[in-house]
C-alpha atoms as a PDB file:
ATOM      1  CA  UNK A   1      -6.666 -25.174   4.272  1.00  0.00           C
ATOM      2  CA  UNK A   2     -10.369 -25.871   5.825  1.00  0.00           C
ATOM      3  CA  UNK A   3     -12.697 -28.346   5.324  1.00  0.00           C
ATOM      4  CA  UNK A   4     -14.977 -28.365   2.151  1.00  0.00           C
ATOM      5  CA  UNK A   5     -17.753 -27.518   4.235  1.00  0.00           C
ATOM      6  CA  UNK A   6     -15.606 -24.732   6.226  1.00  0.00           C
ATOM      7  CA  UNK A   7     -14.717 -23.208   2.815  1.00  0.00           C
ATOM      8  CA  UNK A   8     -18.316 -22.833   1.569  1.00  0.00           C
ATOM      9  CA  UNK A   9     -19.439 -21.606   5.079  1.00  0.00           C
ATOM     10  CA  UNK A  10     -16.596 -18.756   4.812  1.00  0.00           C
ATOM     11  CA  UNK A  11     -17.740 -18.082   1.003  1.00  0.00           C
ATOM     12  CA  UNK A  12     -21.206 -17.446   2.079  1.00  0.00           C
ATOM     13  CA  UNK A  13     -20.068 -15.166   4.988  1.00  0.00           C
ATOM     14  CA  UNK A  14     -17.829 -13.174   2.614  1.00  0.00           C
ATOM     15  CA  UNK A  15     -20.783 -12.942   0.162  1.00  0.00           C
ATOM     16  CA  UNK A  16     -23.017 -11.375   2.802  1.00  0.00           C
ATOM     17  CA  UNK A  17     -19.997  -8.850   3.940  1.00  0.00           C
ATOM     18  CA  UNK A  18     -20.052  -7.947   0.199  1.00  0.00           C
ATOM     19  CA  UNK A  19     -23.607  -7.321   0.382  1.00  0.00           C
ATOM     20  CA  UNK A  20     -24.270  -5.057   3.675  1.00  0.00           C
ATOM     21  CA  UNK A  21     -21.353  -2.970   1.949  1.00  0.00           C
ATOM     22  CA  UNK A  22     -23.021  -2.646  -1.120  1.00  0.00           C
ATOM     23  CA  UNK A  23     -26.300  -1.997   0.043  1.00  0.00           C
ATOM     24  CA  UNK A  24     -24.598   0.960   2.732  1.00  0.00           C
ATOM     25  CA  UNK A  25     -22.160   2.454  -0.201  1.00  0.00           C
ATOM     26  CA  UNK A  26     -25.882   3.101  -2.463  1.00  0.00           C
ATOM     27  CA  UNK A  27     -27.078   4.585   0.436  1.00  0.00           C
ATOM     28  CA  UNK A  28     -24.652   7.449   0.211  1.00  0.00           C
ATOM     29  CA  UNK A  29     -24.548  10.398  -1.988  1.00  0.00           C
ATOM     30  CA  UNK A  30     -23.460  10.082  -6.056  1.00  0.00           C
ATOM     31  CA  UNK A  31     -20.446  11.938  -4.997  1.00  0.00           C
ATOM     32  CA  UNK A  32     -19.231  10.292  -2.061  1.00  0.00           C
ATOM     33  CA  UNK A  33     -19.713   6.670  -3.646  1.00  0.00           C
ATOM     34  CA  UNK A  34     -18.060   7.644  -6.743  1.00  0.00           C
ATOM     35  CA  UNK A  35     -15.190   9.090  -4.940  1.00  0.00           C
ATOM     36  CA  UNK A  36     -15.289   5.696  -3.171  1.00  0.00           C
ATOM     37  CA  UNK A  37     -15.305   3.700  -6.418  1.00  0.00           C
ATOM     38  CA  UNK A  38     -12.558   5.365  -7.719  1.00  0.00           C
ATOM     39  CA  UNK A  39     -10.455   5.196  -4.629  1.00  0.00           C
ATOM     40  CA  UNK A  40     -10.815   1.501  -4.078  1.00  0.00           C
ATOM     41  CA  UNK A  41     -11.078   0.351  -7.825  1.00  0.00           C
ATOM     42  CA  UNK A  42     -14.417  -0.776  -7.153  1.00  0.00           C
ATOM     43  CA  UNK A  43     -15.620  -2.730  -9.412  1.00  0.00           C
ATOM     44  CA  UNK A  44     -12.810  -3.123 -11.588  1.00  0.00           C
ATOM     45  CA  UNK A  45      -9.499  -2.737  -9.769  1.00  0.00           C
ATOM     46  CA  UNK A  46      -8.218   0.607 -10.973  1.00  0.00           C
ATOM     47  CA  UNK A  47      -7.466   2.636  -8.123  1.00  0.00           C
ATOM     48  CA  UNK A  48      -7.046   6.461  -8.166  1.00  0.00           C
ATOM     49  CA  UNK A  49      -5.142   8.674  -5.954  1.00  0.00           C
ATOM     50  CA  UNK A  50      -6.874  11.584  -4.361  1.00  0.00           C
ATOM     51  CA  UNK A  51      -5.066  13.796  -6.334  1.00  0.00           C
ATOM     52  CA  UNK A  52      -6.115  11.866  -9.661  1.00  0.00           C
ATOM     53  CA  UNK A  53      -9.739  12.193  -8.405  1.00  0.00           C
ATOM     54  CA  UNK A  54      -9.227  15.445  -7.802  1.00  0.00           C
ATOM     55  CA  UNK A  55      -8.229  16.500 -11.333  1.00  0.00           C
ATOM     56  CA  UNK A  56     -11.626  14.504 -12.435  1.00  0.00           C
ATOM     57  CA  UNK A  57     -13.740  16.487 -10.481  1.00  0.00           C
ATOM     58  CA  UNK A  58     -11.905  20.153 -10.584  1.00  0.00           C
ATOM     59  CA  UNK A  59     -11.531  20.492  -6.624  1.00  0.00           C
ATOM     60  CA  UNK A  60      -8.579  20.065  -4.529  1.00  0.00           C
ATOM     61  CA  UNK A  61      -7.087  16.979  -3.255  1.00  0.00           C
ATOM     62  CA  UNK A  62      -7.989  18.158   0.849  1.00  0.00           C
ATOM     63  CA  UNK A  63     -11.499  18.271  -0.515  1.00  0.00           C
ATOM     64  CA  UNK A  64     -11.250  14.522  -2.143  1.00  0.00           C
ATOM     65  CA  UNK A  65      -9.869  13.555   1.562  1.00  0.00           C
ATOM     66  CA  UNK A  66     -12.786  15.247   3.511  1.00  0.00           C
ATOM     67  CA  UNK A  67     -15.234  13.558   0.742  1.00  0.00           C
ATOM     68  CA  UNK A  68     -13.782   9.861   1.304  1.00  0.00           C
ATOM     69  CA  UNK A  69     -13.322  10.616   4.993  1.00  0.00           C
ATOM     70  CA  UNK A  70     -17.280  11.536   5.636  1.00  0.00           C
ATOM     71  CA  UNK A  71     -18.062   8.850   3.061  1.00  0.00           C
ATOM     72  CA  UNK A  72     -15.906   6.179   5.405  1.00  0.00           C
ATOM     73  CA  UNK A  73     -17.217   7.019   8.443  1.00  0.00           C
ATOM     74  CA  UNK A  74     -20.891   7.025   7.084  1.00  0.00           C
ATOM     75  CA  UNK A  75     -20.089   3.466   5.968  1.00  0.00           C
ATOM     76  CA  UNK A  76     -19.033   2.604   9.571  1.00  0.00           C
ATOM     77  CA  UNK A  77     -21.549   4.115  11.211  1.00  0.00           C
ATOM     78  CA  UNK A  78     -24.382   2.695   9.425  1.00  0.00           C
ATOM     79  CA  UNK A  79     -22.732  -0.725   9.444  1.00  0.00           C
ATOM     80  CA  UNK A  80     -22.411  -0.563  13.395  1.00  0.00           C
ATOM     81  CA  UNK A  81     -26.043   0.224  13.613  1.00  0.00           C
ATOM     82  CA  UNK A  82     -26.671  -2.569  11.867  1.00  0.00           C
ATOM     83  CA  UNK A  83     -25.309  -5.105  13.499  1.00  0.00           C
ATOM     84  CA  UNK A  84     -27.143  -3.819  16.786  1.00  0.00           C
ATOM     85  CA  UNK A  85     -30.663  -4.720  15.007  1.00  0.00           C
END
Protein backbone atom coordinates (compact mmCIF):
# COMPACT_ATOMS: atom_id res chain seq x y z
CA UNK A 1 0.00 0.00 0.00
CA UNK A 2 1.28 3.76 -0.90
CA UNK A 3 1.96 6.53 1.02
CA UNK A 4 -0.91 8.78 2.42
CA UNK A 5 0.07 11.33 0.12
CA UNK A 6 0.45 8.68 -2.91
CA UNK A 7 -3.13 7.52 -2.12
CA UNK A 8 -4.75 10.98 -2.33
CA UNK A 9 -2.61 11.83 -5.45
CA UNK A 10 -4.08 8.49 -7.17
CA UNK A 11 -7.74 9.49 -5.80
CA UNK A 12 -7.55 12.76 -7.49
CA UNK A 13 -6.24 11.19 -10.77
CA UNK A 14 -9.07 8.62 -10.72
CA UNK A 15 -11.55 11.48 -10.04
CA UNK A 16 -10.43 13.36 -13.14
CA UNK A 17 -10.54 9.90 -15.34
CA UNK A 18 -14.15 9.79 -14.02
CA UNK A 19 -14.71 13.15 -15.21
CA UNK A 20 -13.26 13.35 -18.99
CA UNK A 21 -15.53 10.09 -19.27
CA UNK A 22 -18.44 11.67 -18.11
CA UNK A 23 -18.16 14.76 -19.82
CA UNK A 24 -17.35 12.50 -23.44
CA UNK A 25 -20.35 9.83 -22.64
CA UNK A 26 -22.97 13.36 -22.53
CA UNK A 27 -21.49 14.24 -25.54
CA UNK A 28 -22.98 11.30 -27.36
CA UNK A 29 -26.40 10.63 -28.54
CA UNK A 30 -29.50 9.64 -25.85
CA UNK A 31 -29.31 6.32 -27.46
CA UNK A 32 -25.84 5.44 -27.54
CA UNK A 33 -25.25 6.62 -23.78
CA UNK A 34 -28.18 4.82 -22.60
CA UNK A 35 -27.16 1.72 -24.31
CA UNK A 36 -23.86 2.47 -22.53
CA UNK A 37 -25.48 2.88 -19.10
CA UNK A 38 -27.18 -0.13 -19.29
CA UNK A 39 -24.29 -2.17 -20.52
CA UNK A 40 -21.87 -1.10 -17.86
CA UNK A 41 -24.39 -0.61 -14.90
CA UNK A 42 -23.57 2.88 -14.89
CA UNK A 43 -24.52 4.45 -12.25
CA UNK A 44 -25.83 1.78 -10.26
CA UNK A 45 -24.17 -1.55 -11.04
CA UNK A 46 -26.86 -3.45 -12.90
CA UNK A 47 -25.50 -4.59 -16.01
CA UNK A 48 -27.57 -5.75 -19.04
CA UNK A 49 -26.73 -8.06 -21.76
CA UNK A 50 -27.16 -6.93 -25.30
CA UNK A 51 -29.81 -9.13 -25.72
CA UNK A 52 -31.65 -7.71 -22.48
CA UNK A 53 -31.16 -4.23 -24.03
CA UNK A 54 -32.37 -5.36 -26.94
CA UNK A 55 -35.78 -6.54 -25.69
CA UNK A 56 -35.97 -2.81 -24.00
CA UNK A 57 -35.64 -1.13 -27.05
CA UNK A 58 -37.52 -3.64 -29.69
CA UNK A 59 -34.37 -4.09 -32.09
CA UNK A 60 -32.08 -6.91 -32.42
CA UNK A 61 -29.19 -7.77 -30.36
CA UNK A 62 -26.50 -7.13 -33.73
CA UNK A 63 -28.07 -3.70 -33.65
CA UNK A 64 -27.37 -3.21 -29.64
CA UNK A 65 -23.61 -4.39 -30.67
CA UNK A 66 -23.21 -1.86 -33.61
CA UNK A 67 -24.86 0.87 -31.10
CA UNK A 68 -22.23 0.17 -28.16
CA UNK A 69 -19.52 -0.44 -30.74
CA UNK A 70 -19.90 3.26 -32.49
CA UNK A 71 -20.67 4.56 -29.00
CA UNK A 72 -17.04 2.96 -27.76
CA UNK A 73 -15.10 4.07 -30.34
CA UNK A 74 -16.62 7.68 -30.20
CA UNK A 75 -15.54 7.59 -26.54
CA UNK A 76 -11.95 6.71 -27.65
CA UNK A 77 -11.67 8.88 -30.21
CA UNK A 78 -12.69 11.94 -28.52
CA UNK A 79 -10.64 10.98 -25.47
CA UNK A 80 -7.41 10.63 -27.73
CA UNK A 81 -8.03 14.03 -29.09
CA UNK A 82 -8.04 15.20 -25.95
CA UNK A 83 -5.16 14.35 -24.55
CA UNK A 84 -3.31 15.89 -27.72
CA UNK A 85 -4.68 19.52 -26.58
Amino acid sequence: MGTAPDVVAEAVETQCEHERLNKQINRLSSREKWVLEMRFGMPNGNRKTQRDIARMLGISRSYVSRIEKKAIGKLGKSLSAEDLR
